[in-house]
PDB file of N, CA and C in Angstrom:
ATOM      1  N   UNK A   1       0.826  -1.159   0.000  1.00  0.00           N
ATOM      2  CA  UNK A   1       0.000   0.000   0.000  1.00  0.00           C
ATOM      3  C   UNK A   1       0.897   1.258   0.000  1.00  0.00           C
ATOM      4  N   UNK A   2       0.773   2.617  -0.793  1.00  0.00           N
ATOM      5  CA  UNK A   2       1.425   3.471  -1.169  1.00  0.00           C
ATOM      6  C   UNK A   2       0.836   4.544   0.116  1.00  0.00           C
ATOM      7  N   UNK A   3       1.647   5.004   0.733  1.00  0.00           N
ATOM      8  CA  UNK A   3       1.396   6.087   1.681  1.00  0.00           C
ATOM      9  C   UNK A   3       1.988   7.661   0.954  1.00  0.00           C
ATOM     10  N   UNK A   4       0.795   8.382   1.455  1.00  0.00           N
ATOM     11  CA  UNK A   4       0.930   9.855   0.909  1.00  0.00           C
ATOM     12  C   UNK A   4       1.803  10.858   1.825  1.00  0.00           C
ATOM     13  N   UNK A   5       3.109  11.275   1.666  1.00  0.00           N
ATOM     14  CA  UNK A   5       3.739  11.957   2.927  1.00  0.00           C
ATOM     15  C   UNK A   5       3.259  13.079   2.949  1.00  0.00           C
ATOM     16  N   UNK A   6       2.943  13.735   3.813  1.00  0.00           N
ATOM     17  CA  UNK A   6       2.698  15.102   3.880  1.00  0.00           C
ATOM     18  C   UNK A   6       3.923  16.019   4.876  1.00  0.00           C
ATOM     19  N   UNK A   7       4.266  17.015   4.349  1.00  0.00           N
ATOM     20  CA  UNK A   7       5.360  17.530   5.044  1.00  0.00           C
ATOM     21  C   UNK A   7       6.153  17.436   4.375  1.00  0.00           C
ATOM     22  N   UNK A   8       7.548  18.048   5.190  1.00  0.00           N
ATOM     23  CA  UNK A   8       9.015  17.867   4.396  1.00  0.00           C
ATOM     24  C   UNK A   8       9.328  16.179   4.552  1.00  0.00           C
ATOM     25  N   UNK A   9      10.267  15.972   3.348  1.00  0.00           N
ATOM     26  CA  UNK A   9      10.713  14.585   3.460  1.00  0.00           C
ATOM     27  C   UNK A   9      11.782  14.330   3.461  1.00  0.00           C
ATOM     28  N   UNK A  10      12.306  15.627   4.408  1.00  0.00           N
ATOM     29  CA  UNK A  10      14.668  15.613   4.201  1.00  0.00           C
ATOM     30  C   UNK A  10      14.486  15.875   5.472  1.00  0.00           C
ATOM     31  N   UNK A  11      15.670  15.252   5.962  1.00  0.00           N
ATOM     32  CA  UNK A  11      16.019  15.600   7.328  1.00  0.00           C
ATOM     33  C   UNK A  11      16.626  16.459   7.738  1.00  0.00           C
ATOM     34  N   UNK A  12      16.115  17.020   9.311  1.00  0.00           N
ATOM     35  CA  UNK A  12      17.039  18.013   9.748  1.00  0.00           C
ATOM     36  C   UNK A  12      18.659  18.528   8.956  1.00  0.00           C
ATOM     37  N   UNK A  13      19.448  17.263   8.759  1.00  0.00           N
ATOM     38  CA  UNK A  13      20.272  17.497   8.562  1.00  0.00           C
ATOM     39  C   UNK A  13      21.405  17.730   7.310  1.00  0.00           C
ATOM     40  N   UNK A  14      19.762  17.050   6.175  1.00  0.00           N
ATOM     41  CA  UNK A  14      20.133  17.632   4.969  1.00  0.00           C
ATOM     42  C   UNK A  14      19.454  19.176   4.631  1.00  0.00           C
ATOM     43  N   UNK A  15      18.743  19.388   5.946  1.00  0.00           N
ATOM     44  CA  UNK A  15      18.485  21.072   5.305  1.00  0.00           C
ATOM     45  C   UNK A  15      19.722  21.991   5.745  1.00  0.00           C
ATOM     46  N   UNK A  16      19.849  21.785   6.971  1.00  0.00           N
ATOM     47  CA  UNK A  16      21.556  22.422   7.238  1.00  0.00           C
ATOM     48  C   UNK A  16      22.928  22.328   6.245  1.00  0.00           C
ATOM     49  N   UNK A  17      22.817  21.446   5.605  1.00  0.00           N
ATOM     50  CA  UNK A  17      23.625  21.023   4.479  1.00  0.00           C
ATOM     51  C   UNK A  17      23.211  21.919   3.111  1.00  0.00           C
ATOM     52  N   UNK A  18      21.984  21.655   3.034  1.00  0.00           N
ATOM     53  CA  UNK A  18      21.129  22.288   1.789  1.00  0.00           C
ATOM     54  C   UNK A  18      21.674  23.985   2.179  1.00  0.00           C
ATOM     55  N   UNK A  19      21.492  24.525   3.312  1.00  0.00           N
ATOM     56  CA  UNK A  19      21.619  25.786   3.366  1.00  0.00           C
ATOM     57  C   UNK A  19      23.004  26.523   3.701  1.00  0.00           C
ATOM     58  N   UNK A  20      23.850  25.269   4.258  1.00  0.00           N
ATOM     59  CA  UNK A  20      25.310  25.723   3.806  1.00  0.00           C
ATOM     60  C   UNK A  20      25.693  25.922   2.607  1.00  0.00           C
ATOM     61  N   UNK A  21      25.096  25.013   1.802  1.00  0.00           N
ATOM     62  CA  UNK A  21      25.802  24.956   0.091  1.00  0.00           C
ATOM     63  C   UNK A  21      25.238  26.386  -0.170  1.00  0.00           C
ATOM     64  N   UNK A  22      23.895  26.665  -0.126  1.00  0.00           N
ATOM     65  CA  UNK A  22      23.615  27.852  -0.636  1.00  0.00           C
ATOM     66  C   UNK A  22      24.535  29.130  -0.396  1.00  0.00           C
ATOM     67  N   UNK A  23      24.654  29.031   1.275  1.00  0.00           N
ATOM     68  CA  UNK A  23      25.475  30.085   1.632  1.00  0.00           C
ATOM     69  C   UNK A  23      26.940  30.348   1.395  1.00  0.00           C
ATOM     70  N   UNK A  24      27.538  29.131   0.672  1.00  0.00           N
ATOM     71  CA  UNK A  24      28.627  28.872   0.824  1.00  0.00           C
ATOM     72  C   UNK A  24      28.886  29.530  -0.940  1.00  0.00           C
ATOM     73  N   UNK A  25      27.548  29.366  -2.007  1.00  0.00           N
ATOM     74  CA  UNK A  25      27.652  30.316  -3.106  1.00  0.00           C
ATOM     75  C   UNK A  25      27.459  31.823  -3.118  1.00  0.00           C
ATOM     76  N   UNK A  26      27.289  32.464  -2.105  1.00  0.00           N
ATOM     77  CA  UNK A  26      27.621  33.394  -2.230  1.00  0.00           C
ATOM     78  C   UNK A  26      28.632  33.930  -1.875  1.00  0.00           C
ATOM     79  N   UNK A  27      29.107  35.131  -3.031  1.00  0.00           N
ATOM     80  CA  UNK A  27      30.607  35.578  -2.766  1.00  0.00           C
ATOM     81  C   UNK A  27      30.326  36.602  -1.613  1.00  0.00           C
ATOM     82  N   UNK A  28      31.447  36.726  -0.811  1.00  0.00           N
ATOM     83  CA  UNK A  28      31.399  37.419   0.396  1.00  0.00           C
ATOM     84  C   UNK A  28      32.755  38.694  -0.019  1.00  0.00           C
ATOM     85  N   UNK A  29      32.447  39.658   0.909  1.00  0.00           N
ATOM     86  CA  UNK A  29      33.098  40.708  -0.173  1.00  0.00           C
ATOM     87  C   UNK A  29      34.312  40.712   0.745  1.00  0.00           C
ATOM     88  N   UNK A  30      35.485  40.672  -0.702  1.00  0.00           N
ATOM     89  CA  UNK A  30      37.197  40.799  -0.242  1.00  0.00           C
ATOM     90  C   UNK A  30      37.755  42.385  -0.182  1.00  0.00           C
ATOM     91  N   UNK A  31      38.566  42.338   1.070  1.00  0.00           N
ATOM     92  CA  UNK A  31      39.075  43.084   1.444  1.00  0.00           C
ATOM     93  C   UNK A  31      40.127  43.458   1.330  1.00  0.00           C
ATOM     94  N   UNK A  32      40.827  42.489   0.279  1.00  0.00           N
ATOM     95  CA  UNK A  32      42.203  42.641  -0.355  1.00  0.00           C
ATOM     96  C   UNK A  32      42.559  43.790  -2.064  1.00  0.00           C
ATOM     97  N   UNK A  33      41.109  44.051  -2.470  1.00  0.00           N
ATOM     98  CA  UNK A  33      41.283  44.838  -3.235  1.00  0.00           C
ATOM     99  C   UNK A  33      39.766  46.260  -3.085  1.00  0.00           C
ATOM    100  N   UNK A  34      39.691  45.767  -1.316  1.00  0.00           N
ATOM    101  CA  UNK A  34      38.604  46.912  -2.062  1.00  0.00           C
ATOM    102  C   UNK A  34      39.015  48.525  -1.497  1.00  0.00           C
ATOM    103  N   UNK A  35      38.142  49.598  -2.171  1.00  0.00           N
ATOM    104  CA  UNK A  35      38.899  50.924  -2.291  1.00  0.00           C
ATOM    105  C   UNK A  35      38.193  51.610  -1.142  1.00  0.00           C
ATOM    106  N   UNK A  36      38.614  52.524  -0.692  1.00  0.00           N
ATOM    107  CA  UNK A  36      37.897  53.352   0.582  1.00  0.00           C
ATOM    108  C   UNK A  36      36.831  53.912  -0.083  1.00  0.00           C
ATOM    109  N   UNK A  37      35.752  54.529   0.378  1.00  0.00           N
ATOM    110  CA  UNK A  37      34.578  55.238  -0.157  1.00  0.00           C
ATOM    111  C   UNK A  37      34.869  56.420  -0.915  1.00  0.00           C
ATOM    112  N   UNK A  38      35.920  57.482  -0.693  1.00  0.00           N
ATOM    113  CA  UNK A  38      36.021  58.117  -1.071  1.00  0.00           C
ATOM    114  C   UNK A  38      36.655  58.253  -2.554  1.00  0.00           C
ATOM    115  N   UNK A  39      37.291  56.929  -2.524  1.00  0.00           N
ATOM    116  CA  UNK A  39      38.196  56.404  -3.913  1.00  0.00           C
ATOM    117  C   UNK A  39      37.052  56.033  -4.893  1.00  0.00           C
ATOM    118  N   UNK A  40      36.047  55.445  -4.297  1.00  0.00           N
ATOM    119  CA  UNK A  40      34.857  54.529  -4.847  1.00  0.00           C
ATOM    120  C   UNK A  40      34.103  55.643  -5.531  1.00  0.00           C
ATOM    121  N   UNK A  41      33.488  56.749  -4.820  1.00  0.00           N
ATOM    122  CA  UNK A  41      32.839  58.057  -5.266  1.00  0.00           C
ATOM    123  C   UNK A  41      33.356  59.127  -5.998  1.00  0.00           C
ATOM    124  N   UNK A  42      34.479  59.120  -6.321  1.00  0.00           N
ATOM    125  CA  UNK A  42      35.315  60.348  -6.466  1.00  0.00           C
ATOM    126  C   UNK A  42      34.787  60.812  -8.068  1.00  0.00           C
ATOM    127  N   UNK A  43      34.924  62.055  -8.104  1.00  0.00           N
ATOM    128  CA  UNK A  43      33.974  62.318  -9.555  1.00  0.00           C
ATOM    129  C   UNK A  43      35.062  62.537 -10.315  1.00  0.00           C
ATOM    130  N   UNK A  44      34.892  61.637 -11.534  1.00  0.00           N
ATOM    131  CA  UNK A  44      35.776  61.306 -12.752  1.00  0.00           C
ATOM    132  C   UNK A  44      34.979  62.694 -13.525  1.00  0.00           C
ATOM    133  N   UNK A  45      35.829  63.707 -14.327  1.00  0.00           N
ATOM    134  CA  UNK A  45      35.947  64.755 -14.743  1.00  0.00           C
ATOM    135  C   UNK A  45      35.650  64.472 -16.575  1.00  0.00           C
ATOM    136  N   UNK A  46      34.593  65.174 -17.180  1.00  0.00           N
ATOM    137  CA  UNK A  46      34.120  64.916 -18.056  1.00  0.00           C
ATOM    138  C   UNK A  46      34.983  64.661 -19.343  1.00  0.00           C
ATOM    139  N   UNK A  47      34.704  64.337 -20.743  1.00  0.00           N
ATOM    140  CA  UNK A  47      36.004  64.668 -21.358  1.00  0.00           C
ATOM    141  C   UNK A  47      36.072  66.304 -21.661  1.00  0.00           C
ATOM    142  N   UNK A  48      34.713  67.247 -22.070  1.00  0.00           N
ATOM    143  CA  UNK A  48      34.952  68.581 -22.012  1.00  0.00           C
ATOM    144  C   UNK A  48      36.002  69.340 -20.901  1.00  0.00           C
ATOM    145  N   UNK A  49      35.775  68.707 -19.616  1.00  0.00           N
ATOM    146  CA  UNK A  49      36.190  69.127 -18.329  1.00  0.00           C
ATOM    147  C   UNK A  49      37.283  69.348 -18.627  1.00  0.00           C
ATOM    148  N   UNK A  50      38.356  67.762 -19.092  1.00  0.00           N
ATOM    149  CA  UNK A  50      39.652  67.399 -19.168  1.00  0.00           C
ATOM    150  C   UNK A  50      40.001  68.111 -20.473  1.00  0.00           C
ATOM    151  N   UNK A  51      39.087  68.442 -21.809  1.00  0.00           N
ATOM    152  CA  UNK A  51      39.806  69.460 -22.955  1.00  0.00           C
ATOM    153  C   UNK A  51      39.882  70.893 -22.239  1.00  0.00           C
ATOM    154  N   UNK A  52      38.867  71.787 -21.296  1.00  0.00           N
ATOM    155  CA  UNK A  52      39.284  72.927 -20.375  1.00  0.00           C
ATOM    156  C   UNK A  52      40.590  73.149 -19.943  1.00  0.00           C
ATOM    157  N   UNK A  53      40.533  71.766 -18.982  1.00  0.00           N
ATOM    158  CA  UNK A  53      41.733  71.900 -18.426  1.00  0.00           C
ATOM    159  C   UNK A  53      43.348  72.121 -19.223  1.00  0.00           C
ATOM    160  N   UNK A  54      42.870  71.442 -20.151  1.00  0.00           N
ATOM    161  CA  UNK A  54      43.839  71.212 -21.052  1.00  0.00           C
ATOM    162  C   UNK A  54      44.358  72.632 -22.105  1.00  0.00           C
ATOM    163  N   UNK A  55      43.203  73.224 -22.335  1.00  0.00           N
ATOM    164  CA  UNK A  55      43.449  74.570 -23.006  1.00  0.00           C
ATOM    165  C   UNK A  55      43.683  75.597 -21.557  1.00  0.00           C
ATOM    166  N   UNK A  56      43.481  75.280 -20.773  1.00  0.00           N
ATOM    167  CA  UNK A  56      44.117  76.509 -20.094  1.00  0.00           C
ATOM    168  C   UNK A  56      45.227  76.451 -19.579  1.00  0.00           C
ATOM    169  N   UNK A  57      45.606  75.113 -19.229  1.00  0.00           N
ATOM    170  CA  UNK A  57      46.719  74.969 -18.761  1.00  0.00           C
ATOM    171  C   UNK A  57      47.958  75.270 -20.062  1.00  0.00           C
ATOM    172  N   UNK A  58      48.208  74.775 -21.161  1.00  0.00           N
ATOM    173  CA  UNK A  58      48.523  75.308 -22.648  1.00  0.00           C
ATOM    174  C   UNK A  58      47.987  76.801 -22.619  1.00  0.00           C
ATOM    175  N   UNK A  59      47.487  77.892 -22.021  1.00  0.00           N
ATOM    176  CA  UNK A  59      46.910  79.329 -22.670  1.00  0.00           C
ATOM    177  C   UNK A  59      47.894  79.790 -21.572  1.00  0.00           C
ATOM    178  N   UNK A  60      48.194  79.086 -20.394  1.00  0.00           N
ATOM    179  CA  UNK A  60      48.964  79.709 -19.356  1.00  0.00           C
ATOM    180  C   UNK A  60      50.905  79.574 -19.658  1.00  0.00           C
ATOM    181  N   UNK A  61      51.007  78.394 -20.400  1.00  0.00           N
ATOM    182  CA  UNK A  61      52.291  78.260 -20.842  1.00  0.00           C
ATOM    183  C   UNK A  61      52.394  79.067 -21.988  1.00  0.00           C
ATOM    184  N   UNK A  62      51.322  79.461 -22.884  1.00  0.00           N
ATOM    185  CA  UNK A  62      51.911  80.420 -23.870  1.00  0.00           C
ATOM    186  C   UNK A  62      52.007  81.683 -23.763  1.00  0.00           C
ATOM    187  N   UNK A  63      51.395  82.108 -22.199  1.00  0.00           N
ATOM    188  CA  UNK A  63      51.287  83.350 -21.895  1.00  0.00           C
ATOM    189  C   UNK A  63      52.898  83.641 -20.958  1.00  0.00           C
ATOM    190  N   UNK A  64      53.117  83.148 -20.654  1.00  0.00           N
ATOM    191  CA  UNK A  64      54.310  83.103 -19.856  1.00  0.00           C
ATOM    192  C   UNK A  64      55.388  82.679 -20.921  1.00  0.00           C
ATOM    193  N   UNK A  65      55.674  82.146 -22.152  1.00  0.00           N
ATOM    194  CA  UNK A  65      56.151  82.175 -23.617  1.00  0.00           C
ATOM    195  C   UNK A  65      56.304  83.543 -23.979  1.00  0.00           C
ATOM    196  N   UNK A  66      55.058  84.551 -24.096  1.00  0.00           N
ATOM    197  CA  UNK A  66      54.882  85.359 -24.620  1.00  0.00           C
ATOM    198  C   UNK A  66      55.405  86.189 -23.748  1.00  0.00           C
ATOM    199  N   UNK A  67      55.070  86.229 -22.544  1.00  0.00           N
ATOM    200  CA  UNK A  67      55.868  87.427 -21.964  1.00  0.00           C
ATOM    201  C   UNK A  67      57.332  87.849 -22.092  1.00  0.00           C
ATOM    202  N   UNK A  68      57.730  86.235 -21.855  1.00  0.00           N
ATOM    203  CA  UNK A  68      59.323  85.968 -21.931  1.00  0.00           C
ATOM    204  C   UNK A  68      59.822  86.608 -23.020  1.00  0.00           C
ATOM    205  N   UNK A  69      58.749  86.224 -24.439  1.00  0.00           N
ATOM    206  CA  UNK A  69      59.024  87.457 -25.908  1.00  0.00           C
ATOM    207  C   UNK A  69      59.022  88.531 -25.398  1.00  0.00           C
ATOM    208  N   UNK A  70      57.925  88.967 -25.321  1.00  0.00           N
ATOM    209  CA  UNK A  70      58.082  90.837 -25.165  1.00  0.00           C
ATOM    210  C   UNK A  70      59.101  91.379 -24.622  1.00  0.00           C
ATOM    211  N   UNK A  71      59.400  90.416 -22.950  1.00  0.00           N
ATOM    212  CA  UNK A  71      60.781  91.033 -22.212  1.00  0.00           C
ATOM    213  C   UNK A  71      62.047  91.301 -23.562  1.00  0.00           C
ATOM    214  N   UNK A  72      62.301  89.757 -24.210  1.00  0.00           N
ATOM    215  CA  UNK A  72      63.379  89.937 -25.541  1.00  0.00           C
ATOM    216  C   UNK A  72      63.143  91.321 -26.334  1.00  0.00           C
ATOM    217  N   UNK A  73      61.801  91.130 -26.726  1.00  0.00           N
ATOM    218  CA  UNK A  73      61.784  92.107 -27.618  1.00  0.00           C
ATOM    219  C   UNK A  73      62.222  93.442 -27.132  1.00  0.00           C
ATOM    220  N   UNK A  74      61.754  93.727 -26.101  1.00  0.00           N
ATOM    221  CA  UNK A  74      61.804  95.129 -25.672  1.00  0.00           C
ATOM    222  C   UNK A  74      63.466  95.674 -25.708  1.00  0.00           C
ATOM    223  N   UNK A  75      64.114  94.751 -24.679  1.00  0.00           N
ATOM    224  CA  UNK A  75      65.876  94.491 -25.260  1.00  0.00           C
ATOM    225  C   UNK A  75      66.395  94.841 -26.593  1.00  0.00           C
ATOM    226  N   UNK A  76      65.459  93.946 -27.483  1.00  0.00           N
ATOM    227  CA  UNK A  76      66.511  93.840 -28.974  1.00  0.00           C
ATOM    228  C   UNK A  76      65.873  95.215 -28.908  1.00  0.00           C
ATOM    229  N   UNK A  77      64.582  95.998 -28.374  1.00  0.00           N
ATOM    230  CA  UNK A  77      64.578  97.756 -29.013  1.00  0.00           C
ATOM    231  C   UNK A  77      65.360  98.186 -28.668  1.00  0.00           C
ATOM    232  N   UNK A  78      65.867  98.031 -27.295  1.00  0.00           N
ATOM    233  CA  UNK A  78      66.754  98.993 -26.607  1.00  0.00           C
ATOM    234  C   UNK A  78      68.180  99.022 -27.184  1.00  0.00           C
ATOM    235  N   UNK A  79      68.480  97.886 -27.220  1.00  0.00           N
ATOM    236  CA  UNK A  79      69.981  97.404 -28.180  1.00  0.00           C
ATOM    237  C   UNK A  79      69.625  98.044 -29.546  1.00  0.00           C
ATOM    238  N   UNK A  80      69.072  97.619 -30.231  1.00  0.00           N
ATOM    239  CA  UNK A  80      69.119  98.451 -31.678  1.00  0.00           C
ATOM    240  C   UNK A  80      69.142 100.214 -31.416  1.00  0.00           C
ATOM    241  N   UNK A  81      67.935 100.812 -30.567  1.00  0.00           N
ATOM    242  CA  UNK A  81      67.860 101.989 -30.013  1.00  0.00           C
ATOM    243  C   UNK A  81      69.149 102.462 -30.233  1.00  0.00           C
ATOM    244  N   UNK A  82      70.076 101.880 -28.895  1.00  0.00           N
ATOM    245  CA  UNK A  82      71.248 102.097 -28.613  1.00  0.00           C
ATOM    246  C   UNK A  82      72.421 102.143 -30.073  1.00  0.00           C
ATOM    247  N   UNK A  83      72.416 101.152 -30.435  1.00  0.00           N
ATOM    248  CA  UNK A  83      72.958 101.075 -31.491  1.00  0.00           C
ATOM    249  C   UNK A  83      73.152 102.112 -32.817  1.00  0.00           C
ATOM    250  N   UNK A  84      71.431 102.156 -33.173  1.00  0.00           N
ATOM    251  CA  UNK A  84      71.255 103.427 -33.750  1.00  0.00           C
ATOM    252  C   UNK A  84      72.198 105.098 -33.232  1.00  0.00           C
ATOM    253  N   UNK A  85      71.853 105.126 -32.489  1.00  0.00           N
ATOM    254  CA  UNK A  85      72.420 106.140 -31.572  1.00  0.00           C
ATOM    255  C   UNK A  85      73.842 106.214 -31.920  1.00  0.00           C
ATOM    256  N   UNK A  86      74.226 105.112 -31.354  1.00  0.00           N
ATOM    257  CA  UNK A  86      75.678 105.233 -31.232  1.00  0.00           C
ATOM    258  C   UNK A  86      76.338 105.137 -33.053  1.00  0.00           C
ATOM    259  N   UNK A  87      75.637 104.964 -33.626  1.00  0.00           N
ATOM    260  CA  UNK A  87      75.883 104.993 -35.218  1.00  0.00           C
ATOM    261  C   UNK A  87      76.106 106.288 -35.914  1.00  0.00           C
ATOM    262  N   UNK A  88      74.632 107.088 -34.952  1.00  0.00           N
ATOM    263  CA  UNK A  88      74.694 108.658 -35.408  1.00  0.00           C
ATOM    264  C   UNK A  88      75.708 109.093 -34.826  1.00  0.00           C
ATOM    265  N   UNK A  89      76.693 108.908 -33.407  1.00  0.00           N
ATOM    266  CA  UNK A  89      77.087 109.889 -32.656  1.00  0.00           C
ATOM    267  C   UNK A  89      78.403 109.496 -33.400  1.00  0.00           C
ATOM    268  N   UNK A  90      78.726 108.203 -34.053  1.00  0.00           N
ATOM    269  CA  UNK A  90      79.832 108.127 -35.046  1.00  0.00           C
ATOM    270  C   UNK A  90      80.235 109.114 -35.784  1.00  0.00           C
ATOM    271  N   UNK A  91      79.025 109.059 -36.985  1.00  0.00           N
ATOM    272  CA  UNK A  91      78.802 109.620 -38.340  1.00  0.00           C
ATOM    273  C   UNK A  91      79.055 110.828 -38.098  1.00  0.00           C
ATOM    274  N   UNK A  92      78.353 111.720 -37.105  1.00  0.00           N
ATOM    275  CA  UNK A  92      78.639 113.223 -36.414  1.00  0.00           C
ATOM    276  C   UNK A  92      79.970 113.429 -36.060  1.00  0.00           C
ATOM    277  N   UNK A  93      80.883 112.433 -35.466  1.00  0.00           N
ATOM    278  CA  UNK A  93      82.168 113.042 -34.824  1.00  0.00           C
ATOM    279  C   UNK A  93      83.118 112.568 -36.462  1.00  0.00           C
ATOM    280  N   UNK A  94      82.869 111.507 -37.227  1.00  0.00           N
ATOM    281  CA  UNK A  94      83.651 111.399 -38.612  1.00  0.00           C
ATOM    282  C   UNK A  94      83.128 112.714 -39.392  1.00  0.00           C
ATOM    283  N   UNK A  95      82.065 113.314 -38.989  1.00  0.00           N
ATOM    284  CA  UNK A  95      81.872 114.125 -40.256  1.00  0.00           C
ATOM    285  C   UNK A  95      82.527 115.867 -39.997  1.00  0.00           C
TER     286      UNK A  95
END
């Protein structure tokens, strides 16, 4: 005669088993690569952001380029200036 079980039909001790395996698939989180919160959140800068940065930092080296010119230039006036000068005060004492 076939009997109808009603209820669970595993024992105590295959459900403890049953629910280790389960627990035992989940990954549990490693502490060997993970980043502080602040590393985790930190706001990555757009690519516009990073072309900004990029032209100003380049607008600030050519401005400091350029100055460095003008200082030259102003020199080579003064030297030629001078030069001139001293060309006429030649020509005046030969003549």
């Amino acid at each position: 005669m076939k009997r109808l079980a009603v209820g669970p039909m595993t024992t105590p001790e295959y459900n403890e088993w049953w629910v280790r395996r389960i627990n035992d698939n989940i990954p549990e989180p490693s502490h060997e690569n993970s980043q502080p919160i602040e590393e985790h959140l930190r706001v990555v800068p757009s690519e516009l952001e990073i072309m900004k940065q990029d032209f100003e930092r380049r607008n600030a080296e050519l401005e400091k380029k350029d100055k460095a010119n003008g200082r030259r230039k102003d020199e080579l006036e003064i030297r030629r200036e001078c030069s001139e000068t001293r060309g006429r005060n030649i020509k005046k004492r030969e003549s």
